[in-house]
C-alpha atoms as a PDB file:
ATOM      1  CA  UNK A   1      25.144  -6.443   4.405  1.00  0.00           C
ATOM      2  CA  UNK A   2      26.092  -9.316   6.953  1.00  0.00           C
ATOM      3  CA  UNK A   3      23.646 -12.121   7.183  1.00  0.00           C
ATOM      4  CA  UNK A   4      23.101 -13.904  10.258  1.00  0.00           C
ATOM      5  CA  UNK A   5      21.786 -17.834  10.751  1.00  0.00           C
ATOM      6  CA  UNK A   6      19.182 -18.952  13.805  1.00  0.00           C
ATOM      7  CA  UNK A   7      22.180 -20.290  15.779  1.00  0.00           C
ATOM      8  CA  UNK A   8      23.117 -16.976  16.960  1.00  0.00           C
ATOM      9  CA  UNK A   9      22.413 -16.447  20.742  1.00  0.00           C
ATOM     10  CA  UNK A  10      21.439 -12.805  19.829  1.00  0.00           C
ATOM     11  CA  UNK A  11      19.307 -11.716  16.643  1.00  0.00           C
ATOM     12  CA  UNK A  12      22.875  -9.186  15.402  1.00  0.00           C
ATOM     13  CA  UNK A  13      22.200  -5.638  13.863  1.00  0.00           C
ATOM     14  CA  UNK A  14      24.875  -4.589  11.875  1.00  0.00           C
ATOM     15  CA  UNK A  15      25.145  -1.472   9.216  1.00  0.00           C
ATOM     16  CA  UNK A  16      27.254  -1.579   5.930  1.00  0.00           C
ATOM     17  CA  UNK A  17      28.188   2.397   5.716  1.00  0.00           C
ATOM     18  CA  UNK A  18      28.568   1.551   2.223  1.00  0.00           C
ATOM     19  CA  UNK A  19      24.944   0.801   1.219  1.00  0.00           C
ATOM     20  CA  UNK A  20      23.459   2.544   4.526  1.00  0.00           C
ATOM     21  CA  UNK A  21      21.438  -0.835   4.706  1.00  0.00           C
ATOM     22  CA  UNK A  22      20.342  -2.212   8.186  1.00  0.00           C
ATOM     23  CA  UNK A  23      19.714  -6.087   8.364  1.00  0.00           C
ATOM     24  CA  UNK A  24      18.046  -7.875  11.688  1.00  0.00           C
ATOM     25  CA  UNK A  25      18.044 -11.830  11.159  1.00  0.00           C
ATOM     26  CA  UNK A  26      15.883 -13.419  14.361  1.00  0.00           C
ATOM     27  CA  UNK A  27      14.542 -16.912  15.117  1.00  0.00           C
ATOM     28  CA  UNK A  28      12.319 -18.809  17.136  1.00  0.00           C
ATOM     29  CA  UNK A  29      14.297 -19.912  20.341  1.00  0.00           C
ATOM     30  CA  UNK A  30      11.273 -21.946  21.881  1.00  0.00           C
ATOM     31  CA  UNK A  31       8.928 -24.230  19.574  1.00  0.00           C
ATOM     32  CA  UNK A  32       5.284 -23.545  20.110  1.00  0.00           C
ATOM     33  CA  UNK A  33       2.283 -22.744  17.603  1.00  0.00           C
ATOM     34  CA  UNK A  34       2.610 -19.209  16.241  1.00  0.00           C
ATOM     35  CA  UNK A  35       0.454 -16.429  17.557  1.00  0.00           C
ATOM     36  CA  UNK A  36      -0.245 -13.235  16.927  1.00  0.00           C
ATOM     37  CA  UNK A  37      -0.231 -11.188  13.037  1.00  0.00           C
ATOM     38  CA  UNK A  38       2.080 -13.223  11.080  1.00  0.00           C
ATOM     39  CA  UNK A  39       2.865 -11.305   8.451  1.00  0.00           C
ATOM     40  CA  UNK A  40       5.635  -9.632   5.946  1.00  0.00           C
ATOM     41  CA  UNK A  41       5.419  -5.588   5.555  1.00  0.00           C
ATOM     42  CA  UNK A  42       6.595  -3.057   3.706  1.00  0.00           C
ATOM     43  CA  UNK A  43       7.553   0.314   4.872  1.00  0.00           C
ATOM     44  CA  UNK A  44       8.666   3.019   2.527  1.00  0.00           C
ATOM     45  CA  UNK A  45       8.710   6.387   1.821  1.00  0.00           C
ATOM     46  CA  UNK A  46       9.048   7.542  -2.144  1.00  0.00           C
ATOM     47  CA  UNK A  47      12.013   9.933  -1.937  1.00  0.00           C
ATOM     48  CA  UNK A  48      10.185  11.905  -5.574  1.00  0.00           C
ATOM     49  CA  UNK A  49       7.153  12.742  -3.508  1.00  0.00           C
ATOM     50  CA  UNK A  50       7.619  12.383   0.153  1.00  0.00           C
ATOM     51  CA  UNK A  51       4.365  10.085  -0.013  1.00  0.00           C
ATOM     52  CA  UNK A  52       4.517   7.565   2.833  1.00  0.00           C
ATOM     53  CA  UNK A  53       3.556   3.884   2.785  1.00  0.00           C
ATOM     54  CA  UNK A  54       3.077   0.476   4.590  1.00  0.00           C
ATOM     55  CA  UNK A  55       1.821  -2.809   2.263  1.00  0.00           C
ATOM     56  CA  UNK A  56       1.617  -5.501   4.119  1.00  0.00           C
ATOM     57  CA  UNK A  57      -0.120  -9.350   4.143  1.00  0.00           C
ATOM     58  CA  UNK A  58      -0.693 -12.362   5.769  1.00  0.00           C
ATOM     59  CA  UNK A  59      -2.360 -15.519   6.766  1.00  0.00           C
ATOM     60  CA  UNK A  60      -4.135 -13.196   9.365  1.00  0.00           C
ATOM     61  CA  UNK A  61      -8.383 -12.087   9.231  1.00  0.00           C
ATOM     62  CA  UNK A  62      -8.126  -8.498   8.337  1.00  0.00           C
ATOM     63  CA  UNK A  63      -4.267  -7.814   8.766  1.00  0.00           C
ATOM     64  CA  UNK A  64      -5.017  -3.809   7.346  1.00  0.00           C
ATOM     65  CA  UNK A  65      -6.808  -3.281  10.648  1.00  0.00           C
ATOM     66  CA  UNK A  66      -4.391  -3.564  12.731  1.00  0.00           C
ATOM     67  CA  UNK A  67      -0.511  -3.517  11.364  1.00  0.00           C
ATOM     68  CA  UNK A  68      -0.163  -0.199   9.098  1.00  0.00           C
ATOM     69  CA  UNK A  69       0.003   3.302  10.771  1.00  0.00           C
ATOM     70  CA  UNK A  70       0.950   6.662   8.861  1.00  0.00           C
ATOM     71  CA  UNK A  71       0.730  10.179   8.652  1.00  0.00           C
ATOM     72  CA  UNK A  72       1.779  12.797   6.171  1.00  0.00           C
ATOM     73  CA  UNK A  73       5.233  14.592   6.447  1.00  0.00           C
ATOM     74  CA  UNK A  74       5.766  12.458   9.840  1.00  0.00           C
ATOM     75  CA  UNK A  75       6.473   8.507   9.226  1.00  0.00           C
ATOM     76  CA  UNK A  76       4.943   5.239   8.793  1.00  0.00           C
ATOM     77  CA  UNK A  77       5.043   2.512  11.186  1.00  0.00           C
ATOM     78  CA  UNK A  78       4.104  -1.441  10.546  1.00  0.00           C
ATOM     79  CA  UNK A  79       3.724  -3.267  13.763  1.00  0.00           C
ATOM     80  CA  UNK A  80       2.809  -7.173  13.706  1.00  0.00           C
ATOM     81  CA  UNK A  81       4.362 -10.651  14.851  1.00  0.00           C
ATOM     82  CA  UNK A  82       2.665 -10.493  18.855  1.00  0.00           C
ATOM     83  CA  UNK A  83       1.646  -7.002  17.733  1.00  0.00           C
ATOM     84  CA  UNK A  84       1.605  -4.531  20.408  1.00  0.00           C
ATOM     85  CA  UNK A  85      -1.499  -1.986  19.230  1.00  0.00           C
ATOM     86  CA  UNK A  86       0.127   0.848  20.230  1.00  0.00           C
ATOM     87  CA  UNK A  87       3.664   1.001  18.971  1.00  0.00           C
ATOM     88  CA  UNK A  88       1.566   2.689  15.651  1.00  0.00           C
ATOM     89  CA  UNK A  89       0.244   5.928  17.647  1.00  0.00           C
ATOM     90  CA  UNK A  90       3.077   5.844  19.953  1.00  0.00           C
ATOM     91  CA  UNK A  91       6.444   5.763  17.021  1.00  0.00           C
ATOM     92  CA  UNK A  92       3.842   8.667  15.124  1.00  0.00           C
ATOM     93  CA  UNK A  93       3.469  10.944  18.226  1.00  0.00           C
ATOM     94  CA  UNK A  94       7.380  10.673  18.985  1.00  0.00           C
ATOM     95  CA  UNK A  95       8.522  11.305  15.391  1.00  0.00           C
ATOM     96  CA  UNK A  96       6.078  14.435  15.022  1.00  0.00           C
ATOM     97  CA  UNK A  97       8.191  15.616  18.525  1.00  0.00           C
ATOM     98  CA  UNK A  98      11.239  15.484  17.092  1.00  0.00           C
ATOM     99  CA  UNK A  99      12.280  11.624  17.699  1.00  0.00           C
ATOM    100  CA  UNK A 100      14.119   9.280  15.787  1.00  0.00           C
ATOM    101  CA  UNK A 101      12.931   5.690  14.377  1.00  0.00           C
ATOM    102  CA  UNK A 102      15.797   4.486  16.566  1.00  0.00           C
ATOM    103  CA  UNK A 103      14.333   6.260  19.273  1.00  0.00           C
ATOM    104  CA  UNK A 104      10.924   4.721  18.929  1.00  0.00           C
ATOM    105  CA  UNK A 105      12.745   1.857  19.454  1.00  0.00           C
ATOM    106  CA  UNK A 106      14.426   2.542  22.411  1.00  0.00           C
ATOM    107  CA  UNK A 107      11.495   4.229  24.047  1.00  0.00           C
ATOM    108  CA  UNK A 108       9.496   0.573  23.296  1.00  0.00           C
ATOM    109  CA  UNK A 109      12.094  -1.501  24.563  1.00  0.00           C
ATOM    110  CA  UNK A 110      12.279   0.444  27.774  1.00  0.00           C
ATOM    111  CA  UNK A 111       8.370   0.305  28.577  1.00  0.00           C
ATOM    112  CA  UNK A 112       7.799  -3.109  27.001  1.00  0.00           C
ATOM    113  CA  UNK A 113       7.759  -6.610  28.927  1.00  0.00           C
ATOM    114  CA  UNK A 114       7.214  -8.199  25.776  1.00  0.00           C
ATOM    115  CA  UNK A 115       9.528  -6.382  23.626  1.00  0.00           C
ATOM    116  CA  UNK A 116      10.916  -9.795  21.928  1.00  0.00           C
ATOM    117  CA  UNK A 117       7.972 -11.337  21.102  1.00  0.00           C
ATOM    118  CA  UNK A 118       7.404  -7.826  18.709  1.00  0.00           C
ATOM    119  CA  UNK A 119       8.199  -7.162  15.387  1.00  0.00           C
ATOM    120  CA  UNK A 120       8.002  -3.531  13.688  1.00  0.00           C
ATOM    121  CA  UNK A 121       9.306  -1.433  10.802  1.00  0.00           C
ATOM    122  CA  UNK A 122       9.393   2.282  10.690  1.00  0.00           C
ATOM    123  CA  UNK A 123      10.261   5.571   8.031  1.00  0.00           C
ATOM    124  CA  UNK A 124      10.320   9.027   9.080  1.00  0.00           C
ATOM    125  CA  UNK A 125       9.469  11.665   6.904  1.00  0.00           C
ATOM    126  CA  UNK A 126      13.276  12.386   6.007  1.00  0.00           C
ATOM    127  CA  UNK A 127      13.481   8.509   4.843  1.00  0.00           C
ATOM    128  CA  UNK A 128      15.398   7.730   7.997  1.00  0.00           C
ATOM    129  CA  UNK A 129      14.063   4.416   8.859  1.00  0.00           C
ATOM    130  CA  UNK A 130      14.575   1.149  12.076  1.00  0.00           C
ATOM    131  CA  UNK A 131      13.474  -2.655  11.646  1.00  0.00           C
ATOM    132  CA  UNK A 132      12.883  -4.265  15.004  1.00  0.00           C
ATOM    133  CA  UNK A 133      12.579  -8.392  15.232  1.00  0.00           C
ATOM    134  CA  UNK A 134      12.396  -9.774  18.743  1.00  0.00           C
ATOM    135  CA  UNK A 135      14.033 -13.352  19.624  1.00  0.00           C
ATOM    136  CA  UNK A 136      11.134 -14.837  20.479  1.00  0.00           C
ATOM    137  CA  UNK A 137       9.522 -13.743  16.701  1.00  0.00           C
ATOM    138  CA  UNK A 138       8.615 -17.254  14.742  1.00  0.00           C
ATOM    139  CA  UNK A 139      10.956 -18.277  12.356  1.00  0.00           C
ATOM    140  CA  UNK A 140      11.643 -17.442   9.629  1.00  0.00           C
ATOM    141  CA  UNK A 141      11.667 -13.647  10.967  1.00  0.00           C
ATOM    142  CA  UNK A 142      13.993 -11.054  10.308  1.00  0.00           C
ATOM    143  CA  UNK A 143      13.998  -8.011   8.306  1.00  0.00           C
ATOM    144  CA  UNK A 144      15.863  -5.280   6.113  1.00  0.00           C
ATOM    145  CA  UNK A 145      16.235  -1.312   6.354  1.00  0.00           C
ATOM    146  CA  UNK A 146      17.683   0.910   4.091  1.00  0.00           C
ATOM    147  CA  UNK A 147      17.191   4.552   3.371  1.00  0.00           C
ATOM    148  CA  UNK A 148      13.168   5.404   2.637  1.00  0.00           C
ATOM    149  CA  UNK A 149      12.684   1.386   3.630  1.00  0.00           C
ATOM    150  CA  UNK A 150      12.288  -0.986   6.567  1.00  0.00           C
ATOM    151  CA  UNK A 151      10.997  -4.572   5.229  1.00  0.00           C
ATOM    152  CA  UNK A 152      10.169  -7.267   7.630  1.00  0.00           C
ATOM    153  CA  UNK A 153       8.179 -10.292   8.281  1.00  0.00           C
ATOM    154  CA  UNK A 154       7.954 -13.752  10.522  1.00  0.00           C
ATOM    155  CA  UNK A 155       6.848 -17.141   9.996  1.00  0.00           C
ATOM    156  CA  UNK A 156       7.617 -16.856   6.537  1.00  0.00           C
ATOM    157  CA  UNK A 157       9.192 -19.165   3.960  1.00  0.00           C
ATOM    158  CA  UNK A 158      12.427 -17.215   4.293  1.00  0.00           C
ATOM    159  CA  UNK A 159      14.508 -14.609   4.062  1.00  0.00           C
ATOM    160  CA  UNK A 160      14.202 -13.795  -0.079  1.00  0.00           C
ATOM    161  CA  UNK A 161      10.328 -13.580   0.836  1.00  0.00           C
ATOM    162  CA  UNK A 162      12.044 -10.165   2.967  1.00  0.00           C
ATOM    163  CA  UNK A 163      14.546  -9.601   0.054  1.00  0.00           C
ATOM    164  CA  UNK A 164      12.113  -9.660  -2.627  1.00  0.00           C
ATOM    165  CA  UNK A 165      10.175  -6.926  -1.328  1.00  0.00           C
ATOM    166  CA  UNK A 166      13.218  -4.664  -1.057  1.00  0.00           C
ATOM    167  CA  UNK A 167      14.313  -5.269  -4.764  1.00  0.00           C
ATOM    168  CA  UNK A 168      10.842  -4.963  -6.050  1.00  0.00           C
ATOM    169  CA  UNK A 169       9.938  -1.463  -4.107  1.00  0.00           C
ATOM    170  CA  UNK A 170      13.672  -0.274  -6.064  1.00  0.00           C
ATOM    171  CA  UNK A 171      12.740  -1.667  -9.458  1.00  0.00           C
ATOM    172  CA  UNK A 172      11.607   1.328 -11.672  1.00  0.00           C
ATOM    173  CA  UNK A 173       8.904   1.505 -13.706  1.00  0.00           C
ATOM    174  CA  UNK A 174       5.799   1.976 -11.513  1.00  0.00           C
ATOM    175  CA  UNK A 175       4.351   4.597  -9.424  1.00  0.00           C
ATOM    176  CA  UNK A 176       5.384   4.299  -5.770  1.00  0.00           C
ATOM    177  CA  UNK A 177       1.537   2.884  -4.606  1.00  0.00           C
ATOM    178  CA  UNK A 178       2.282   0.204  -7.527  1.00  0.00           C
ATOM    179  CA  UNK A 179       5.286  -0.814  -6.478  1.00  0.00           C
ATOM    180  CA  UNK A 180       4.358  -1.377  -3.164  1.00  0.00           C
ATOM    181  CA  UNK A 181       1.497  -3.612  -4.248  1.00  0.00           C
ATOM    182  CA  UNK A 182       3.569  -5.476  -6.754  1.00  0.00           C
ATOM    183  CA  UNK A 183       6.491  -6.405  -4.022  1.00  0.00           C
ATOM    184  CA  UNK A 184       3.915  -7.794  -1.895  1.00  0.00           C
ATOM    185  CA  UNK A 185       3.368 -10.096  -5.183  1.00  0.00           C
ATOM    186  CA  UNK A 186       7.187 -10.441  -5.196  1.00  0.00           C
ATOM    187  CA  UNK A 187       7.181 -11.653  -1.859  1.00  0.00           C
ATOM    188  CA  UNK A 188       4.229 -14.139  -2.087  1.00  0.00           C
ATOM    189  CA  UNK A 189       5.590 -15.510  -5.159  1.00  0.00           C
ATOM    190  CA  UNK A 190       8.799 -16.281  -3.686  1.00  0.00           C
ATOM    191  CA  UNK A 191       7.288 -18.053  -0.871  1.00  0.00           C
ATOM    192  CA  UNK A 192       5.499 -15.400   1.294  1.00  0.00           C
ATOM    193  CA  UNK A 193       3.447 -16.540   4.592  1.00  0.00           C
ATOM    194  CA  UNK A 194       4.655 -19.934   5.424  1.00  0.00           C
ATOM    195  CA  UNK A 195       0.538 -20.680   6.467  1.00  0.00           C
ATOM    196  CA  UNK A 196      -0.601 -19.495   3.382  1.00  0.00           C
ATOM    197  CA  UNK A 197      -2.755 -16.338   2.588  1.00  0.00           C
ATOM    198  CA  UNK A 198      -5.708 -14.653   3.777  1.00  0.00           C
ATOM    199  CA  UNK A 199      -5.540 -10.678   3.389  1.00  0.00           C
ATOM    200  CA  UNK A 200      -3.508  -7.843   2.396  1.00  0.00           C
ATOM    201  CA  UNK A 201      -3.647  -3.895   2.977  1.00  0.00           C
ATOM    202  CA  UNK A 202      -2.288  -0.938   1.901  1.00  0.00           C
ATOM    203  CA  UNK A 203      -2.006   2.293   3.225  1.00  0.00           C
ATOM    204  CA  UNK A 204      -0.551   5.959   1.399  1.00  0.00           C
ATOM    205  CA  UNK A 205      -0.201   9.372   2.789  1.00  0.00           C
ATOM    206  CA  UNK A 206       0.636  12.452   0.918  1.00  0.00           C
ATOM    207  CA  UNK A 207       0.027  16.487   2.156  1.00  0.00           C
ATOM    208  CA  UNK A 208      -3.609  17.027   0.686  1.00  0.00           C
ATOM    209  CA  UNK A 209      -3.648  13.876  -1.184  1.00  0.00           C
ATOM    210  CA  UNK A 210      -7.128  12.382   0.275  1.00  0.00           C
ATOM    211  CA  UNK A 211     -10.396  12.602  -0.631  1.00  0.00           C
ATOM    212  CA  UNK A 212     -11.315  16.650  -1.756  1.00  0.00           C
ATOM    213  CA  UNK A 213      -7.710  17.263  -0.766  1.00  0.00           C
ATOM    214  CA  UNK A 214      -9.145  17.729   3.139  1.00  0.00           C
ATOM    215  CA  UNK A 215      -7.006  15.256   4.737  1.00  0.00           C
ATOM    216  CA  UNK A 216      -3.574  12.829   3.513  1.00  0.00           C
ATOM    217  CA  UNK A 217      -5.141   9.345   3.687  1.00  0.00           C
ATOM    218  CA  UNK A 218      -4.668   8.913  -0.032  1.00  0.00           C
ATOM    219  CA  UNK A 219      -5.179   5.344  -0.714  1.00  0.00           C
ATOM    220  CA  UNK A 220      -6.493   3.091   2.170  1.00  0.00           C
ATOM    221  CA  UNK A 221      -7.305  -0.789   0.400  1.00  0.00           C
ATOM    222  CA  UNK A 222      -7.879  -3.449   2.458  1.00  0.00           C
ATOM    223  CA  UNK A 223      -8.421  -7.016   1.434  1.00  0.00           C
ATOM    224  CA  UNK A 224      -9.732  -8.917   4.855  1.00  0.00           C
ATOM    225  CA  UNK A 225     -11.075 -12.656   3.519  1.00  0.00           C
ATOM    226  CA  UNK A 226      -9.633 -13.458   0.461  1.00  0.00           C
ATOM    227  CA  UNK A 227      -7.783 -16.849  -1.468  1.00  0.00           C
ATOM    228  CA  UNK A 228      -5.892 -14.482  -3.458  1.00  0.00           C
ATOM    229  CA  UNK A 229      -5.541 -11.056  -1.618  1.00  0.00           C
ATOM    230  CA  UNK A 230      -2.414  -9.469  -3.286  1.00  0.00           C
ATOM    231  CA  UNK A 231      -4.294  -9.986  -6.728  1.00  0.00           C
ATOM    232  CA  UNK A 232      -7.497  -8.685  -5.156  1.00  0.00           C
ATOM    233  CA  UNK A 233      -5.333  -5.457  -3.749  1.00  0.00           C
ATOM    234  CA  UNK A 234      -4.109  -4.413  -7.539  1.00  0.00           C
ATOM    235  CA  UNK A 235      -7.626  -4.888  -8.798  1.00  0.00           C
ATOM    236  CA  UNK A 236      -8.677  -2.260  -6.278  1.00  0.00           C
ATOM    237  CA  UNK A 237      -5.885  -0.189  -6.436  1.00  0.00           C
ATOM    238  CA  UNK A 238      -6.434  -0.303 -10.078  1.00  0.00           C
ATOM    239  CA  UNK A 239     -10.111   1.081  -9.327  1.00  0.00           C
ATOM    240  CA  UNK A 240      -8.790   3.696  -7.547  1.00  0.00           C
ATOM    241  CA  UNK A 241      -6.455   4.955  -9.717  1.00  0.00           C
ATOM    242  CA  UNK A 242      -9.812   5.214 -12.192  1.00  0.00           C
ATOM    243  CA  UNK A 243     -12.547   6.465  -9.831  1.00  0.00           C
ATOM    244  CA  UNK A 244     -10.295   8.878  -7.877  1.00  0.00           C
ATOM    245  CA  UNK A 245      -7.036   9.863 -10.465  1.00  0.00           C
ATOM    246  CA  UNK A 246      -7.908  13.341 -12.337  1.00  0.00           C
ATOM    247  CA  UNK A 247      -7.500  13.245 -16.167  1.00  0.00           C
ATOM    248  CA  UNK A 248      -3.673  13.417 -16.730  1.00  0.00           C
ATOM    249  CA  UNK A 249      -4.107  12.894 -20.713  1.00  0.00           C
ATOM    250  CA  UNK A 250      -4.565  15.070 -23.596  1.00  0.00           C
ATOM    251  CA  UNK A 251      -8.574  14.551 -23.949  1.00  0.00           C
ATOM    252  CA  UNK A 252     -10.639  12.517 -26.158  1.00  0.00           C
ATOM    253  CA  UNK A 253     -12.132  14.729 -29.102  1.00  0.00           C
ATOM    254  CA  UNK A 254     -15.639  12.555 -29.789  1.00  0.00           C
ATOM    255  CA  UNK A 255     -16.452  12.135 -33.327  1.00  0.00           C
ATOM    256  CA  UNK A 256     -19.881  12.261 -34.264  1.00  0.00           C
ATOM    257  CA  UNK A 257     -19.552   8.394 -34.502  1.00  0.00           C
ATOM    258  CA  UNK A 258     -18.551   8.721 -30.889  1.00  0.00           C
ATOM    259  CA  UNK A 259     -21.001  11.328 -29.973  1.00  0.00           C
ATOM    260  CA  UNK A 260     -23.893   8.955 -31.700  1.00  0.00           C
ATOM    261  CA  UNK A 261     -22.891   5.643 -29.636  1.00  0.00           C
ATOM    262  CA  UNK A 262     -22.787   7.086 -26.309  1.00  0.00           C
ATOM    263  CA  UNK A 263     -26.226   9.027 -26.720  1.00  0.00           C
ATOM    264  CA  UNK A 264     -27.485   5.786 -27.741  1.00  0.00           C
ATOM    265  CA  UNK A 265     -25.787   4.231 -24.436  1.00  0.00           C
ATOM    266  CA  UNK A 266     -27.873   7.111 -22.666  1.00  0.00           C
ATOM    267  CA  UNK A 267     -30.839   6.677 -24.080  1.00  0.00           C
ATOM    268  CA  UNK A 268     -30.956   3.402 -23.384  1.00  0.00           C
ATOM    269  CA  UNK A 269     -30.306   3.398 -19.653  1.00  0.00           C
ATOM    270  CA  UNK A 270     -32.595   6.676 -19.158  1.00  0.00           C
ATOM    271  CA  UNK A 271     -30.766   9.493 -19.354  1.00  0.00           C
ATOM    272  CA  UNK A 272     -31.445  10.578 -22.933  1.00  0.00           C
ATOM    273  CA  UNK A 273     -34.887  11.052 -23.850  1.00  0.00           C
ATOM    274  CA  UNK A 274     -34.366  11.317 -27.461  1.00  0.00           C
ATOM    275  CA  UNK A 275     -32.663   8.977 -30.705  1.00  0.00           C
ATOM    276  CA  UNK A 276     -29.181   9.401 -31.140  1.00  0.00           C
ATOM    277  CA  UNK A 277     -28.129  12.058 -33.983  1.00  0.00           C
ATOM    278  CA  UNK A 278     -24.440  12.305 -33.193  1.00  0.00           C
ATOM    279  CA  UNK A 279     -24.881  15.892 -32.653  1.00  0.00           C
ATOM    280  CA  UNK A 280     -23.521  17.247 -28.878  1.00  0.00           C
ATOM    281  CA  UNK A 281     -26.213  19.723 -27.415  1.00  0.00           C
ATOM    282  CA  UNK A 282     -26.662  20.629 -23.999  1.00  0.00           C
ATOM    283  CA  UNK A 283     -29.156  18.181 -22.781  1.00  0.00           C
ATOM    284  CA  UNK A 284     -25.859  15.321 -24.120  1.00  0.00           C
ATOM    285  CA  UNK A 285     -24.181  16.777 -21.825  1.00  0.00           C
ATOM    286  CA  UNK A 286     -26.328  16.833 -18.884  1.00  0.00           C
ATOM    287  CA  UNK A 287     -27.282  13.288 -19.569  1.00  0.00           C
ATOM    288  CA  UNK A 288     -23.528  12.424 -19.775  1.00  0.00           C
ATOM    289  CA  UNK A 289     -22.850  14.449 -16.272  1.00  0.00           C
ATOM    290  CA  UNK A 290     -25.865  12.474 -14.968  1.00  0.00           C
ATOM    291  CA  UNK A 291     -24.118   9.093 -15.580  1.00  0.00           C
ATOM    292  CA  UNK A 292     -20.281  10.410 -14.832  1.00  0.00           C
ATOM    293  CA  UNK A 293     -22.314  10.806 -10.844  1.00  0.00           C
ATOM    294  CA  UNK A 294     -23.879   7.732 -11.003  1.00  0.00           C
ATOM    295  CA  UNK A 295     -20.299   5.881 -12.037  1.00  0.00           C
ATOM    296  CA  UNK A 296     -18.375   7.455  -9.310  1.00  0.00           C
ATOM    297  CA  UNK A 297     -16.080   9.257 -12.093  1.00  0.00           C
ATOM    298  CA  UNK A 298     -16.697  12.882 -11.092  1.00  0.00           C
ATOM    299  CA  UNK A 299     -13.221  13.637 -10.486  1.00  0.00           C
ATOM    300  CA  UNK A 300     -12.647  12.607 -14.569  1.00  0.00           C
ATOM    301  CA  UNK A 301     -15.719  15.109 -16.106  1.00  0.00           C
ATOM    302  CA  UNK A 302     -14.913  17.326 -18.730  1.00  0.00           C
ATOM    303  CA  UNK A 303     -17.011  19.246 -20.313  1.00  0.00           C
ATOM    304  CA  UNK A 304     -18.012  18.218 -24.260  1.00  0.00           C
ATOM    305  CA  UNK A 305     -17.466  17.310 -26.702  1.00  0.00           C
ATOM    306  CA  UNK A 306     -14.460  15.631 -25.427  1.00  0.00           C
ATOM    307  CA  UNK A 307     -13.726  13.127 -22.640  1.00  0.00           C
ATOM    308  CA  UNK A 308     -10.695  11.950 -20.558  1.00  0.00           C
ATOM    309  CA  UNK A 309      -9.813   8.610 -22.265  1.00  0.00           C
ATOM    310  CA  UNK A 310      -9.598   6.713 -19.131  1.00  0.00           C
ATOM    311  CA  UNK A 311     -13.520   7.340 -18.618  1.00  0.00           C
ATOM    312  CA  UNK A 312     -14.057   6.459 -22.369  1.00  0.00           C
ATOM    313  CA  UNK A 313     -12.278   3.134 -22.261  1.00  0.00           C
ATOM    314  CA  UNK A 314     -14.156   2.578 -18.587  1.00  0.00           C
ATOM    315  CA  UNK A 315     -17.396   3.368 -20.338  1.00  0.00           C
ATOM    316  CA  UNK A 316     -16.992   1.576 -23.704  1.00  0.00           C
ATOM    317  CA  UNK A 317     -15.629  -1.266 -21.928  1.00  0.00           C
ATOM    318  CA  UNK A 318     -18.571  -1.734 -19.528  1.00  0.00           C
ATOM    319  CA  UNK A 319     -20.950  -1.702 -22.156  1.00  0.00           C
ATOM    320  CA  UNK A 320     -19.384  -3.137 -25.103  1.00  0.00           C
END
């Protein structure tokens, strides 16, 4: 991988055919105050799944809006810096016709007045993947790609905010949503937005993976207003995982002691009209149903006298 510094008249690409890793190293070449969605992103595709990605944040009012684009078994497409709106639709449309991220690239530089002033990452669904940083991009901009990965960002602290991202999305350990979260973190910690921090997003398609399996927006989280978005994105991604993750556990077998505490927890919030005996009968369980609806944890119910032990722990932990 060959690293280049601002005074070079043109922002280089250059390949290493060893590691198959693209880097594109841009500065500012007028001063002036920065405009448009300065940001770093993540692109990625998780090569176990074929789940698609973008994570991305910045010192920006709602970045999520407006810089992630994705669709199952096609690609997924960050576009910031002087964002043009509709290099997302556009690089999504070309791939599903056969085209190349290079091409998307091509086809933007061709039709584009502004094409330096942009900045974009993009993975097709084969893990294929372009980073795009224009000359006139604030510094510090630049950006990686690699197989299954195009990082990039501008006006940030430098170029191991960019670097941090890529080690953290190949760190094992977590599941790929996780990972993307946590090298956003990665990337903030090591010096992220150079303006600070305002929001964060991110965005996961998988073939049948939304909600009732009808369409593959799996997890969309956005973060618009907040002092510490990349901690506020894990919390909800967290929530997700609990509210919309099936039971992937051997279940809970409730003892009576169990059985006695929670018809005393449904009793007292009107669901149970009786005293607790530690007994499970039907009108337990249709109390306990009652409550799973009114939690948002239908897609953890199983039928008694057992329990998925993420809903136990959720339930026991909310009411001490």
């Amino acid at each position: 991988m060959t690293q280049t510094s601002c005074s070079s008249p043109e922002p280089p690409v250059t390949r290493d055919d060893d590691c198959g890793v693209t880097r594109n190293d841009a500065c500012v070449v007028t001063p002036g105050p920065a405009r448009g969605i300065a940001t770093f992103s993540l692109v990625a595709r998780d090569p176990d799944t074929g789940d698609l990605g973008v994570a991305v944040a910045s010192k920006f009012l709602a970045v999520g809006a407006y810089v992630p684009y994705a669709k199952a078994g096609i690609g997924a497409v960050a576009s910031q810096a002087y964002g043009n709106a509709t290099y997302g639709p556009r690089a999504l449309e070309r791939m599903a016709a056969g085209g190349t991220p290079a091409d998307c690239a091509v086809d933007f530089a061709a039709s584009d007045t502004s094409f330096e002033s942009r900045q974009f990452g993009i993975v097709a669904a084969d893990g294929t993947s372009y980073t795009h940083t224009g000359k006139a991009c604030h510094a510090w901009a630049g950006g990686i790609a690699g197989p299954d990965f195009a990082a990039q960002g501008n006006i940030l602290t430098g170029s191991d905010v960019v670097d941090a991202m890529v080690t953290t999305l190949h760190t094992e350990g977590q599941p790929f949503p996780e990972r993307l979260v946590a090298a956003l973190s990665a990337a903030d910690a090591t010096g992220g937005d150079s303006r600070g921090r305002q929001s964060a997003a991110l965005l996961v398609v998988g073939e049948g993976k939304g909600y009732l399996g009808l369409t593959d927006r799996w997890i969309d989280l956005r973060i618009d207003d907040h002092p510490q978005p990349m901690d506020e994105l894990a919390r909800l991604l967290s929530l997700h995982r609990l509210f919309f993750n099936r039971p992937s556990t051997t279940p809970r077998e409730l003892s009576a002691a169990d059985i006695r505490w929670l018809q005393g927890a449904l009793q007292s919030e009107g669901y149970l009209d009786r005293d607790p005996s530690g007994e499970w009968d039907a009108a337990t369980e249709q109390a306990l149903e009652s409550l799973f609806g009114v939690e948002n944890l239908e897609e953890r119910w199983l039928s008694g006298p057992r329990m998925d032990p993420v809903a136990w722990d959720h339930l026991r932990s909310a009411r001490g």
